[in-house]
Protein backbone atom coordinates (compact mmCIF):
# COMPACT_ATOMS: atom_id res chain seq x y z
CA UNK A 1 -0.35 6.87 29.46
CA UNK A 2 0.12 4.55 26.93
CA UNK A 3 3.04 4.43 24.59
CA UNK A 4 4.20 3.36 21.16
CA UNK A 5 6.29 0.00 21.24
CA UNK A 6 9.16 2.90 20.34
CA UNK A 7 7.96 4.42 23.60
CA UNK A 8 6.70 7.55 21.76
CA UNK A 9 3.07 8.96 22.38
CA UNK A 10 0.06 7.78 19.99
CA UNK A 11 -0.93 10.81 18.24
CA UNK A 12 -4.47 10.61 19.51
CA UNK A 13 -3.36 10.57 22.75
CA UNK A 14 -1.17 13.33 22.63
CA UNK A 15 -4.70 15.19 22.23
CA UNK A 16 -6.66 13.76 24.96
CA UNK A 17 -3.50 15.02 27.52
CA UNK A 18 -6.00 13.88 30.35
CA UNK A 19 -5.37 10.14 29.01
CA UNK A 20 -3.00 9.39 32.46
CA UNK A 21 -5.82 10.63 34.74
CA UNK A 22 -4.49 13.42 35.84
CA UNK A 23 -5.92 17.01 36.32
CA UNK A 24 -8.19 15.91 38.62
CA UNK A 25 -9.15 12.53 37.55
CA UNK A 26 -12.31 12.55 39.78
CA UNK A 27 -15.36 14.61 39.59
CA UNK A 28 -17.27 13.30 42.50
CA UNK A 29 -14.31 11.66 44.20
CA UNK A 30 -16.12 11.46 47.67
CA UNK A 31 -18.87 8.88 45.37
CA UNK A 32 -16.16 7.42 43.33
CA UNK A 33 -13.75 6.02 45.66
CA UNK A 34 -16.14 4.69 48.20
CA UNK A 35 -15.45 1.61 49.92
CA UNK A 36 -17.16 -1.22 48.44
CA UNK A 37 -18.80 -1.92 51.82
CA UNK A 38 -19.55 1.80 52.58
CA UNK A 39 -21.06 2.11 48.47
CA UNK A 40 -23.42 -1.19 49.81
CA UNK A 41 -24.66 0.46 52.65
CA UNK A 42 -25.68 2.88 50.45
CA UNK A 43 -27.15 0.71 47.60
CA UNK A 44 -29.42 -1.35 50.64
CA UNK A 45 -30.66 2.34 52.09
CA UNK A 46 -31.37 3.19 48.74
CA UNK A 47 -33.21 0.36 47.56
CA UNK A 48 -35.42 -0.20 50.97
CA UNK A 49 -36.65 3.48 50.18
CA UNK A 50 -37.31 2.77 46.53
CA UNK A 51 -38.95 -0.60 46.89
CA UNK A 52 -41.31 0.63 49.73
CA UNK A 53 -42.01 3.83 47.56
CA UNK A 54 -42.89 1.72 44.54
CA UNK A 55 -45.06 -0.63 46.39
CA UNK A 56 -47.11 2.26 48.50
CA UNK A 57 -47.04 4.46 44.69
CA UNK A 58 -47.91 1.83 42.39
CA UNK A 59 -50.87 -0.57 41.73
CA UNK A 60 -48.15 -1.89 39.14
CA UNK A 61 -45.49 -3.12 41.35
CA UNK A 62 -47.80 -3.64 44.48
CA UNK A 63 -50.04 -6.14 42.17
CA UNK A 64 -46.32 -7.75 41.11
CA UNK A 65 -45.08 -7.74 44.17
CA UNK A 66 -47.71 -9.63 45.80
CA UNK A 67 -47.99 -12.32 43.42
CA UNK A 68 -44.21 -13.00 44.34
CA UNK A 69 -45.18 -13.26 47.88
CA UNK A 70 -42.78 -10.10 48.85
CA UNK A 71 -43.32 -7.26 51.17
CA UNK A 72 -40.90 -4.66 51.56
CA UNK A 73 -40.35 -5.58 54.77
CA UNK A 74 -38.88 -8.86 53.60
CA UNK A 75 -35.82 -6.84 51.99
CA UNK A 76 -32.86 -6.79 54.68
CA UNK A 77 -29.86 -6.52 52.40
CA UNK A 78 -29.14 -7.05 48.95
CA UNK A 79 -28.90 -10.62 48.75
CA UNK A 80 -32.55 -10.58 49.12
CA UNK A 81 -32.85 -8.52 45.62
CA UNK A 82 -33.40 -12.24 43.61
CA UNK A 83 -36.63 -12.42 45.56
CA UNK A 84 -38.26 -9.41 43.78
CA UNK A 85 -39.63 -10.45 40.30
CA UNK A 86 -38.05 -9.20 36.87
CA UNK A 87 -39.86 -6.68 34.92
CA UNK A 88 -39.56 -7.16 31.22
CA UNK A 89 -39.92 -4.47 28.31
CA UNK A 90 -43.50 -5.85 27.53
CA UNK A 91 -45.12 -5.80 30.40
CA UNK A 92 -44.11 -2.11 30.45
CA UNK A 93 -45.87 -1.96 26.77
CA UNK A 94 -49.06 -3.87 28.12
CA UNK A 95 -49.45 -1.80 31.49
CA UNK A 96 -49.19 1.62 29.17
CA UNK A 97 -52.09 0.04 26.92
CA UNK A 98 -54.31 -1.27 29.73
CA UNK A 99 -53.72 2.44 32.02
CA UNK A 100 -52.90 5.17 29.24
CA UNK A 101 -51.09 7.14 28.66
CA UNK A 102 -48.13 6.24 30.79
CA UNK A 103 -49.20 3.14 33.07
CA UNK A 104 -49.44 2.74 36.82
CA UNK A 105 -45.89 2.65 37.45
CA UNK A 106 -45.25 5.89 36.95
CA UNK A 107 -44.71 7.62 40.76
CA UNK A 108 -44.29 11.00 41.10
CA UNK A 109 -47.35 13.04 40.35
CA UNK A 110 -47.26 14.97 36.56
CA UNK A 111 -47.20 18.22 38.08
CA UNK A 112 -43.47 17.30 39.44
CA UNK A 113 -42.54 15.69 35.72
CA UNK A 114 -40.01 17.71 33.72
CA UNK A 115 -40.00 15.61 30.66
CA UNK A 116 -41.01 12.11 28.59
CA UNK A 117 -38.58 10.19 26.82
CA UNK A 118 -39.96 7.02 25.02
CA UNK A 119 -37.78 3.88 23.81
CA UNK A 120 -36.91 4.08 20.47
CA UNK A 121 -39.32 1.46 19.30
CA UNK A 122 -37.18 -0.83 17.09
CA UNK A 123 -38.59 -3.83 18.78
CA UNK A 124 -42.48 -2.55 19.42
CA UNK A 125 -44.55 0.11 20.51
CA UNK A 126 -42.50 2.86 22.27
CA UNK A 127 -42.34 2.61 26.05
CA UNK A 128 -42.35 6.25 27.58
CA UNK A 129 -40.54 7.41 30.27
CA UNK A 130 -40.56 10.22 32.38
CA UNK A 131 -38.36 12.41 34.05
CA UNK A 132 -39.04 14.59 37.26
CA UNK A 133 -37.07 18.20 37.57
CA UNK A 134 -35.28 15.99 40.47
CA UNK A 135 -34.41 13.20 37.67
CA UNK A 136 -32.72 15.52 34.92
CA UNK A 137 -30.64 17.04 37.46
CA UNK A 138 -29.71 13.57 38.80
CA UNK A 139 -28.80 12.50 35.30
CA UNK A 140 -27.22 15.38 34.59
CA UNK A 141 -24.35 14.78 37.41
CA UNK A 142 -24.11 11.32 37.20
CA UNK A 143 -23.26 12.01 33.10
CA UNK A 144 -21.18 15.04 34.14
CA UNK A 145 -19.33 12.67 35.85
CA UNK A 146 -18.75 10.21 33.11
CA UNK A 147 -17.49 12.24 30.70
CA UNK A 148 -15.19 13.77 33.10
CA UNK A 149 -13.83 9.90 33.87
CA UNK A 150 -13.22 10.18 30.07
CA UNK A 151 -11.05 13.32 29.58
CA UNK A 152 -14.15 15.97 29.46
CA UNK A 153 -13.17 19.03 31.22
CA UNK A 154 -14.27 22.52 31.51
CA UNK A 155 -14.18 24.61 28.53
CA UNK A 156 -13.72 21.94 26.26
CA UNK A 157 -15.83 22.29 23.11
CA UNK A 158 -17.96 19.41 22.74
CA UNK A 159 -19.48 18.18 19.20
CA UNK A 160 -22.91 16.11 20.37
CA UNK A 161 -24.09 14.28 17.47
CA UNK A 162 -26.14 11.87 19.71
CA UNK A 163 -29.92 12.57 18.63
CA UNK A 164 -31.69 15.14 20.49
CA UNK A 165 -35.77 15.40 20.45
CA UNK A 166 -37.68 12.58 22.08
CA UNK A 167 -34.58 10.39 22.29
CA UNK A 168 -32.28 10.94 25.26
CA UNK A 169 -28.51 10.51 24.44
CA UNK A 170 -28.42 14.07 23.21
CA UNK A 171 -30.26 16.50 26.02
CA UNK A 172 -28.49 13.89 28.87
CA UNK A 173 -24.99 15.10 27.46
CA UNK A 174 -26.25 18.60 26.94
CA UNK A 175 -27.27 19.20 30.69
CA UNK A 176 -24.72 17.34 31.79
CA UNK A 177 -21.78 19.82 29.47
CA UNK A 178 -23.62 22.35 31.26
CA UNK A 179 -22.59 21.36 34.32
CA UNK A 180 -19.21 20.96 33.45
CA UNK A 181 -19.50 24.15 32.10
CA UNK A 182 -18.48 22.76 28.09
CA UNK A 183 -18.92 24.82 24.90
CA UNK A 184 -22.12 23.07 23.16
CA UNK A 185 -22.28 22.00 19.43
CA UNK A 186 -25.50 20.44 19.43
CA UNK A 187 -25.48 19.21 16.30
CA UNK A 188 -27.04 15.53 16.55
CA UNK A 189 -26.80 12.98 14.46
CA UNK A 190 -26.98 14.74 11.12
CA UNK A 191 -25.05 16.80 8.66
CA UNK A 192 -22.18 14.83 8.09
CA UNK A 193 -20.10 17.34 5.98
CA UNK A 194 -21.04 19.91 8.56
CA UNK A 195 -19.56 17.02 11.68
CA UNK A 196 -16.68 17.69 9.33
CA UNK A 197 -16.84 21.01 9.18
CA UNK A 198 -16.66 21.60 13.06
CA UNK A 199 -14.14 19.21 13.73
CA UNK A 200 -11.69 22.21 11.84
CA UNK A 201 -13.06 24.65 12.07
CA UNK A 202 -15.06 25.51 15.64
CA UNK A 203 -11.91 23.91 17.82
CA UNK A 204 -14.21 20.28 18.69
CA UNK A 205 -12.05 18.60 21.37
CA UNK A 206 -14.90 15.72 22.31
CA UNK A 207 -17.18 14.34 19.81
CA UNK A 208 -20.14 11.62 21.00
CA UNK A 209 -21.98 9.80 18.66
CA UNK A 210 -22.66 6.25 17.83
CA UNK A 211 -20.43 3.78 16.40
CA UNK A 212 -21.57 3.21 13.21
CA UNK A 213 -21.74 6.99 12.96
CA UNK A 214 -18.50 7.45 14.04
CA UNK A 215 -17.10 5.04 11.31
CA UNK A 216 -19.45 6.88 8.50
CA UNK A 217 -17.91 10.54 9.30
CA UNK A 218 -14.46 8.80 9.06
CA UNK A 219 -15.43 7.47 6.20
CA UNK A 220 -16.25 10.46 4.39
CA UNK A 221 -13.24 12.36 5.85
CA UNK A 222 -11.10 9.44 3.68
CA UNK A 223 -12.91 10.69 0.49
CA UNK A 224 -12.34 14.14 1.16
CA UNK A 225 -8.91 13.75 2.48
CA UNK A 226 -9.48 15.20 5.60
CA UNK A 227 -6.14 14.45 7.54
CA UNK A 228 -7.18 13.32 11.58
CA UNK A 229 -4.05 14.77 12.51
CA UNK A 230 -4.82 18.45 11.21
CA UNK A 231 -8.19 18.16 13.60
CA UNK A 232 -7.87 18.96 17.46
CA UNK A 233 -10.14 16.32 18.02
CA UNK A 234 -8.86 14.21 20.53
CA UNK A 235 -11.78 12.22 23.10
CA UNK A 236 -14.28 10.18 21.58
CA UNK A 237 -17.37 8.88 23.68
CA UNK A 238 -19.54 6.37 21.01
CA UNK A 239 -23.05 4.52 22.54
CA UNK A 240 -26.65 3.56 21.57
CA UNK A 241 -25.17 0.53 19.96
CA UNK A 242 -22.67 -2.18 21.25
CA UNK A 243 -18.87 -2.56 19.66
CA UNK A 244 -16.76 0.42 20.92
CA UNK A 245 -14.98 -1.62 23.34
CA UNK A 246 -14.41 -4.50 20.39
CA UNK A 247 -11.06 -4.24 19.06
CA UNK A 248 -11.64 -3.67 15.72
CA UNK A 249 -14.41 -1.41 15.96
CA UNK A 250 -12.45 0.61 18.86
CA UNK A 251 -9.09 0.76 16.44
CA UNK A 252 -11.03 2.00 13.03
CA UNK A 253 -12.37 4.36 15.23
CA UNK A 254 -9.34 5.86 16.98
CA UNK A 255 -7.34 5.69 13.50
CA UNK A 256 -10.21 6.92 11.84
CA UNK A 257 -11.23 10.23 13.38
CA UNK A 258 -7.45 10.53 15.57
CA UNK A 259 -8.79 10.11 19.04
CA UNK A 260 -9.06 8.06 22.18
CA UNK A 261 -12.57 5.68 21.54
CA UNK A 262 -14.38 5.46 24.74
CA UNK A 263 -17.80 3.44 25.55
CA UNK A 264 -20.40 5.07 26.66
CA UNK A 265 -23.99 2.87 27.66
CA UNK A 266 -27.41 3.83 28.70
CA UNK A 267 -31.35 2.03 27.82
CA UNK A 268 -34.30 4.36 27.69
CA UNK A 269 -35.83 2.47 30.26
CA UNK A 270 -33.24 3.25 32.78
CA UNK A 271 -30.82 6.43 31.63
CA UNK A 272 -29.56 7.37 28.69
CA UNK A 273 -25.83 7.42 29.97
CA UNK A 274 -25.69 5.07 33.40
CA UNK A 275 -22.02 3.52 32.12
CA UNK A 276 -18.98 4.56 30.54
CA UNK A 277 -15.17 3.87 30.23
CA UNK A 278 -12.46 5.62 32.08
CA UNK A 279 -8.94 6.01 30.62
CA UNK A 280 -7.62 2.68 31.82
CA UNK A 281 -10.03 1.34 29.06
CA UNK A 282 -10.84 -1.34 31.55
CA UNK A 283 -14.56 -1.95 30.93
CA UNK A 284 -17.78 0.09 31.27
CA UNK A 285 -18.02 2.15 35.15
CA UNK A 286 -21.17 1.70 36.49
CA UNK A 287 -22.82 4.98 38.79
CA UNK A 288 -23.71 2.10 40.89
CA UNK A 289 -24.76 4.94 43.55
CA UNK A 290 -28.20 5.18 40.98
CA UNK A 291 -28.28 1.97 40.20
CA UNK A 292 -27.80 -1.62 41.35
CA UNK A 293 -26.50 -4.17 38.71
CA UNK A 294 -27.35 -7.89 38.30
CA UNK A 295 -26.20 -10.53 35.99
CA UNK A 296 -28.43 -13.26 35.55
CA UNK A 297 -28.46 -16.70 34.19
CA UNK A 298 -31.35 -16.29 31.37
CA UNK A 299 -32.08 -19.99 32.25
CA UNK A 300 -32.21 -19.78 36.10
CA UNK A 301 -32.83 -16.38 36.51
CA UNK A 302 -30.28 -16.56 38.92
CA UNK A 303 -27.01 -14.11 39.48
CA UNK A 304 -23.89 -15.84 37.59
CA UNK A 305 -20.68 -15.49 39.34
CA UNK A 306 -18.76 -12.35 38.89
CA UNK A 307 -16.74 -12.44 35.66
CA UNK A 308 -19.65 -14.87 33.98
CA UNK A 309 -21.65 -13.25 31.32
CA UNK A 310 -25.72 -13.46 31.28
CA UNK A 311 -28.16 -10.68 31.06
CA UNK A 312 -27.87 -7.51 32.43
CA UNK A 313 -30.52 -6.91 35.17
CA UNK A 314 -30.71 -2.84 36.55
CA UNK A 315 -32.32 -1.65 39.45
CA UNK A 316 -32.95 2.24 40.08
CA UNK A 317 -31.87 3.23 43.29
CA UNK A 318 -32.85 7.39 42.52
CA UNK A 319 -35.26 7.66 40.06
CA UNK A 320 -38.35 9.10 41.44
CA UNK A 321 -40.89 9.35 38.27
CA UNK A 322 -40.73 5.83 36.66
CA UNK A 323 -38.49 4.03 38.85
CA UNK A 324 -37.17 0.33 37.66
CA UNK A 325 -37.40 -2.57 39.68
CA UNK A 326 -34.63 -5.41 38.09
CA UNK A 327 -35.64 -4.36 35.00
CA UNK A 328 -34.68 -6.91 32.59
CA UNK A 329 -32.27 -5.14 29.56
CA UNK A 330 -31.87 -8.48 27.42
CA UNK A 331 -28.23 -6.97 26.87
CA UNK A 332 -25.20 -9.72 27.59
CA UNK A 333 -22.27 -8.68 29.99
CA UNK A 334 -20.42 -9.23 32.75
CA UNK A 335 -19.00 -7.58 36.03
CA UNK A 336 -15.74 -7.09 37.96
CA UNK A 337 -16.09 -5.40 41.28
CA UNK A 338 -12.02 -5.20 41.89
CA UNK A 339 -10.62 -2.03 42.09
CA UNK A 340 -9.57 -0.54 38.36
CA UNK A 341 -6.77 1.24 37.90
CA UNK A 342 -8.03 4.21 37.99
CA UNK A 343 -8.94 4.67 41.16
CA UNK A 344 -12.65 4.19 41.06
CA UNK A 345 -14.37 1.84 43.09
CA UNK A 346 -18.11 1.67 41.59
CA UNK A 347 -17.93 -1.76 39.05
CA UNK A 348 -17.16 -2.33 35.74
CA UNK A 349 -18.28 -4.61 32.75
CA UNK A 350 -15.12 -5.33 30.88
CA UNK A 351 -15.45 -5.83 26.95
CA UNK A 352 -18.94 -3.52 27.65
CA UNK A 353 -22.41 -4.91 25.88
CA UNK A 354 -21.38 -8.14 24.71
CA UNK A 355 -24.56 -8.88 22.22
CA UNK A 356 -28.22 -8.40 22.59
CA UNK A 357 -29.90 -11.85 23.90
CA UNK A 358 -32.74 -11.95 21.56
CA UNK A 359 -29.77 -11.15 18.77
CA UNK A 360 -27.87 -14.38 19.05
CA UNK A 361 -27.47 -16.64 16.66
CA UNK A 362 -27.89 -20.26 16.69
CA UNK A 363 -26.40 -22.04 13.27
CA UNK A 364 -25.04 -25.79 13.00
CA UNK A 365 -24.86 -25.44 16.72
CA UNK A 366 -21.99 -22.91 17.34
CA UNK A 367 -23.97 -19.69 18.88
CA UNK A 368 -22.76 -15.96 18.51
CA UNK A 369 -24.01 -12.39 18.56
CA UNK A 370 -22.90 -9.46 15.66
CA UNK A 371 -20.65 -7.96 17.64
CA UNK A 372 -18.53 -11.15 17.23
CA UNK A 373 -18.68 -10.91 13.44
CA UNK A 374 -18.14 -6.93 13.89
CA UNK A 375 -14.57 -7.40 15.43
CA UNK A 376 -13.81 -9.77 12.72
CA UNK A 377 -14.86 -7.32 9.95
CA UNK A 378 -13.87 -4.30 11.01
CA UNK A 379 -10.44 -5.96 12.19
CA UNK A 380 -9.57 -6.26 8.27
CA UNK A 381 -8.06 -3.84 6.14
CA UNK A 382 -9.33 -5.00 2.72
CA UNK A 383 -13.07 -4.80 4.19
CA UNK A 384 -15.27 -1.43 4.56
CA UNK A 385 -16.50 -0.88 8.09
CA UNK A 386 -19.90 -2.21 7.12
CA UNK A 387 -21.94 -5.54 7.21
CA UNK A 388 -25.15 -7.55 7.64
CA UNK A 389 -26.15 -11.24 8.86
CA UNK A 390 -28.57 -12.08 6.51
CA UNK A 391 -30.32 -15.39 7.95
CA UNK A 392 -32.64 -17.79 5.58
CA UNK A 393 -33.91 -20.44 4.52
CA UNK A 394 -33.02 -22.84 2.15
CA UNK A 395 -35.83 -23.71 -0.46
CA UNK A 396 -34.32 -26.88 -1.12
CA UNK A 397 -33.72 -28.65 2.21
CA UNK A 398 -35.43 -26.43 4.27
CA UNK A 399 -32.32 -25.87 6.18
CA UNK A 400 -30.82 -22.62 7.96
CA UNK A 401 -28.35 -20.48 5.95
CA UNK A 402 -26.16 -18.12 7.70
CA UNK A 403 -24.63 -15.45 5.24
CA UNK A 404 -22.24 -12.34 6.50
CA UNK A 405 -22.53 -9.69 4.17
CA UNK A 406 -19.50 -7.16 3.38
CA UNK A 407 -18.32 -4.95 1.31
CA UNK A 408 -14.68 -4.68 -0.43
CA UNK A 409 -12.74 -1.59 -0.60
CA UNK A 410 -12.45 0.04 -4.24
CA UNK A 411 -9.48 -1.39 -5.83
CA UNK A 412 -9.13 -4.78 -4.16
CA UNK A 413 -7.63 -7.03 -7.26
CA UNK A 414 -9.12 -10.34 -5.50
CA UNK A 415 -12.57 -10.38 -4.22
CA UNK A 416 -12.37 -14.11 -4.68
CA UNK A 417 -9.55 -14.82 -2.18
CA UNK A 418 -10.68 -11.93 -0.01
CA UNK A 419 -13.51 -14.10 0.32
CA UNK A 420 -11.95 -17.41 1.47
CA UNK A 421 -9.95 -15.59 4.46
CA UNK A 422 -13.00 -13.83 5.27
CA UNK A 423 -14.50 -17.15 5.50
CA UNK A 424 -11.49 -18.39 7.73
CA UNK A 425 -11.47 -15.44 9.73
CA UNK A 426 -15.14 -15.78 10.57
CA UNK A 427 -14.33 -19.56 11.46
CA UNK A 428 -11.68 -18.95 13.91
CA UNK A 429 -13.89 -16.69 15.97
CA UNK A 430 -17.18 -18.56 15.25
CA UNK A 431 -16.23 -22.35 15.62
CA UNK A 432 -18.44 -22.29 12.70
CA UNK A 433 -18.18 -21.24 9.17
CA UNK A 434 -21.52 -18.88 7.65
CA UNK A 435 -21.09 -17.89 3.66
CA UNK A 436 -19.87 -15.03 2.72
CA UNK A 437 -21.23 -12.41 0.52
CA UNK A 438 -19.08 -9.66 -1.11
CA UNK A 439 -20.15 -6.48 -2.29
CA UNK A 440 -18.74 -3.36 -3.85
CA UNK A 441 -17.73 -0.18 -1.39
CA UNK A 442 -21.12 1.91 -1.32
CA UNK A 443 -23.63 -1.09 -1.23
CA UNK A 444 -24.79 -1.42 2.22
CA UNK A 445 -26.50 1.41 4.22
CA UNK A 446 -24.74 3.92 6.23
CA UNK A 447 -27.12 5.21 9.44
CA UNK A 448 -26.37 8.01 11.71
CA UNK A 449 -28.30 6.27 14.46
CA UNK A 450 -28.23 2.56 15.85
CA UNK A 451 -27.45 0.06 12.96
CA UNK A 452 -29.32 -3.41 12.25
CA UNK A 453 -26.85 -5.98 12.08
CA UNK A 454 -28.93 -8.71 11.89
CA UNK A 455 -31.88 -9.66 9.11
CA UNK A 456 -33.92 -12.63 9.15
CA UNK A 457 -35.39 -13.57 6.46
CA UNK A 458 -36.30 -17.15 7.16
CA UNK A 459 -39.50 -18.61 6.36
């Protein structure tokens, strides 16, 4: 457990006591301590049975398949994975408008399908997903056992203010508390005051939201005085956006609500909750029993060497509805496959999502994502937890402007100043300098879901 430079206990982590890994620090320890060989074996039987299942199932992945010149007999271990082709989010969109409602690579026959979960649609037209009855009980235990690697246990009281309905954060937790046998709050992500409310009131002991959420209720807790310390809140799992695992998003957090912050990361496409942190805090924990990870060079479309970021690339190795074949995420990350501290074998990406691909930012030819302005912003006291990249045009030269705005907490005597170490601040981590807007507190949007972070505006 980690300790105070005066070697006391941080109050948060007084209330997660499970912070050291002990009480049983493994829920499926026979899965999470396997060998790496012995958890390859079982990736390679796993993915010979998928890949031959979607190319006998699936016009979809047959039709790709051959066009790359594979057959399934062609797959002998997993080196040979970089021979299968990428699937990418639109193709998924096209193959559901050319074969509605669902598209041909959907598997398992509808009268074995439990549920549909479509994308969120931020970025297009909703891709839907389904689950069988074999699925949600496979997602269930895999997320059973990731909020156990975080402190969960049995008769805690969880507050889940992920969104429940057609998005999956919410019932993924749900079945999975039931399986850990966890007192329910299923609030979602709504009714702040009420979040509030619970937190003293009903005994909340875990509370999962998103970041930006999770900032927002603290927020308002600090304009009603709510003390963290008088809460026996004390686990935090935050997802469906990057930044938990950024130090300054991770610290306003903790100090915010009184907790341990842990990340927590899933894609529609694939699971709502495939990844999270244990309590070494060492990077997200892949279930890499349900699914095989990649990291690719966007360029070469090639793996990068381990500890290299590029894109994410996941692979079902379970799913049996709408399986995934090195489906293409267009999240940034990177892996370490040494053993963590913990105990667990199964790989982790350290720092977590690193930036979405089609989010970075190219100006005066430094490069960056949000979540690189994030730690910046919410690493300073003076600054409110919120801010936007605001890219455009401008009408005189026609050149690109870069502008990072933020808001100033009430009372600040010297916006001006605040300004100019902004500015510096940004250009340490940047190697380039954008403007820097100020606002008052209260000027930007709060959301209770996934924040934009970025807004072009260019012409």
């Amino acid at each position: 457990m980690r300790r105070e430079d005066d070697g006391s206990v941080p109050e948060r982590m007084a209330k997660n006591p499970r912070a050291a890994g002990g009480d049983g620090a493994f829920y499926e320890p026979e899965v999470e301590t396997l060998s790496r060989d012995a958890l390859g074996a079982l990736q390679v039987e796993r993915l010979r049975a998928q890949v031959r299942r979607c190319h006998d199932g699936s016009p979809f992945y047959r039709e790709k398949f051959q066009a790359a010149g594979f057959e399934p007999g062609d797959l002998r271990s997993l080196d040979d994975l970089s021979s299968l082709p990428i699937v990418h989010k639109q193709e998924l969109r096209d193959e559901q408008a050319a074969h509605p409602p669902f598209g041909r690579y959907v598997i398992a026959p509808l009268s074995e399908v439990r549920e549909l979960h479509p994308s969120t649609g931020t970025t297009g037209h909703p891709v839907h997903t389904l689950w069988t009855f074999n699925d949600a009980q496979t997602i269930a235990r895999f997320t059973a056992r990731l909020l156990w690697q975080a402190g969960t246990r049995p008769g805690d009281i969880i507050q889940n203010a992920f969104s429940y309905g057609l998005w999956i954060a919410g019932l993924a937790v749900h079945y999975a508390a039931d399986l850990l046998r966890c007192f329910v709050i299923p609030i979602g992500a709504t009714l702040t005051d009420r979040q509030i409310w619970y937190f003293q009131n009903a005994g909340t002991a875990v509370f999962l939201s998103t970041p930006s959420y999770s900032l927002h209720i603290a927020e308002r807790m600090r304009e009603e005085k709510v003390d963290p310390a008088s809460i026996p809140l004390g686990i935090g799992l935050f997802g469906g956006e990057g930044g938990t695992e950024t130090e300054g998003t991770r610290a306003k957090i903790e100090t915010g609500l009184g907790i341990d912050a842990f990340d927590i990361y899933g894609i529609s496409e694939i699971h709502p909750t495939c990844a999270a942190e244990c309590t070494a805090k060492a990077g997200l924990h892949w279930a890499e029993d349900h699914h095989l990870i990649e990291i690719i060079d966007p360029e070469t479309l090639r793996p990068v060497s381990e500890g290299e970021t590029g894109i994410l690339v996941v692979t079902h190795l379970s799913r049996e509805a709408s399986p995934m074949i090195r489906y293409w995420t267009n999240d940034t990350a990177r892996l370490d496959t040494s053993p963590c501290a913990c105990g667990r074998t199964h790989a982790r990406s350290p720092g977590g999502i690193l930036g979405r691909h089609d989010d970075l930012v190219v100006y005066r030819g430094a490069k960056f994502y949000p979540i690189q302005v994030e730690n910046v912003i919410r690493g300073m006291e003076d600054l409110s937890d919120e801010f936007l990249i605001v890219l455009s045009t401008d009408k005189k030269t026609g050149a690109d402007v870069c502008t990072v705005v933020a808001e100033h907490l009430q009372g600040q005597s010297d916006p001006a100043g605040l300004r100019e170490k902004v500015r510096r601040r940004l250009r340490e981590a940047l190697q380039v300098t954008p403007d820097v807007a100020l606002n008052p507190f209260g000027t930007l949007e709060r959301t209770t879901h996934k924040a934009q972070r970025l807004r072009d505006e260019r012409s």
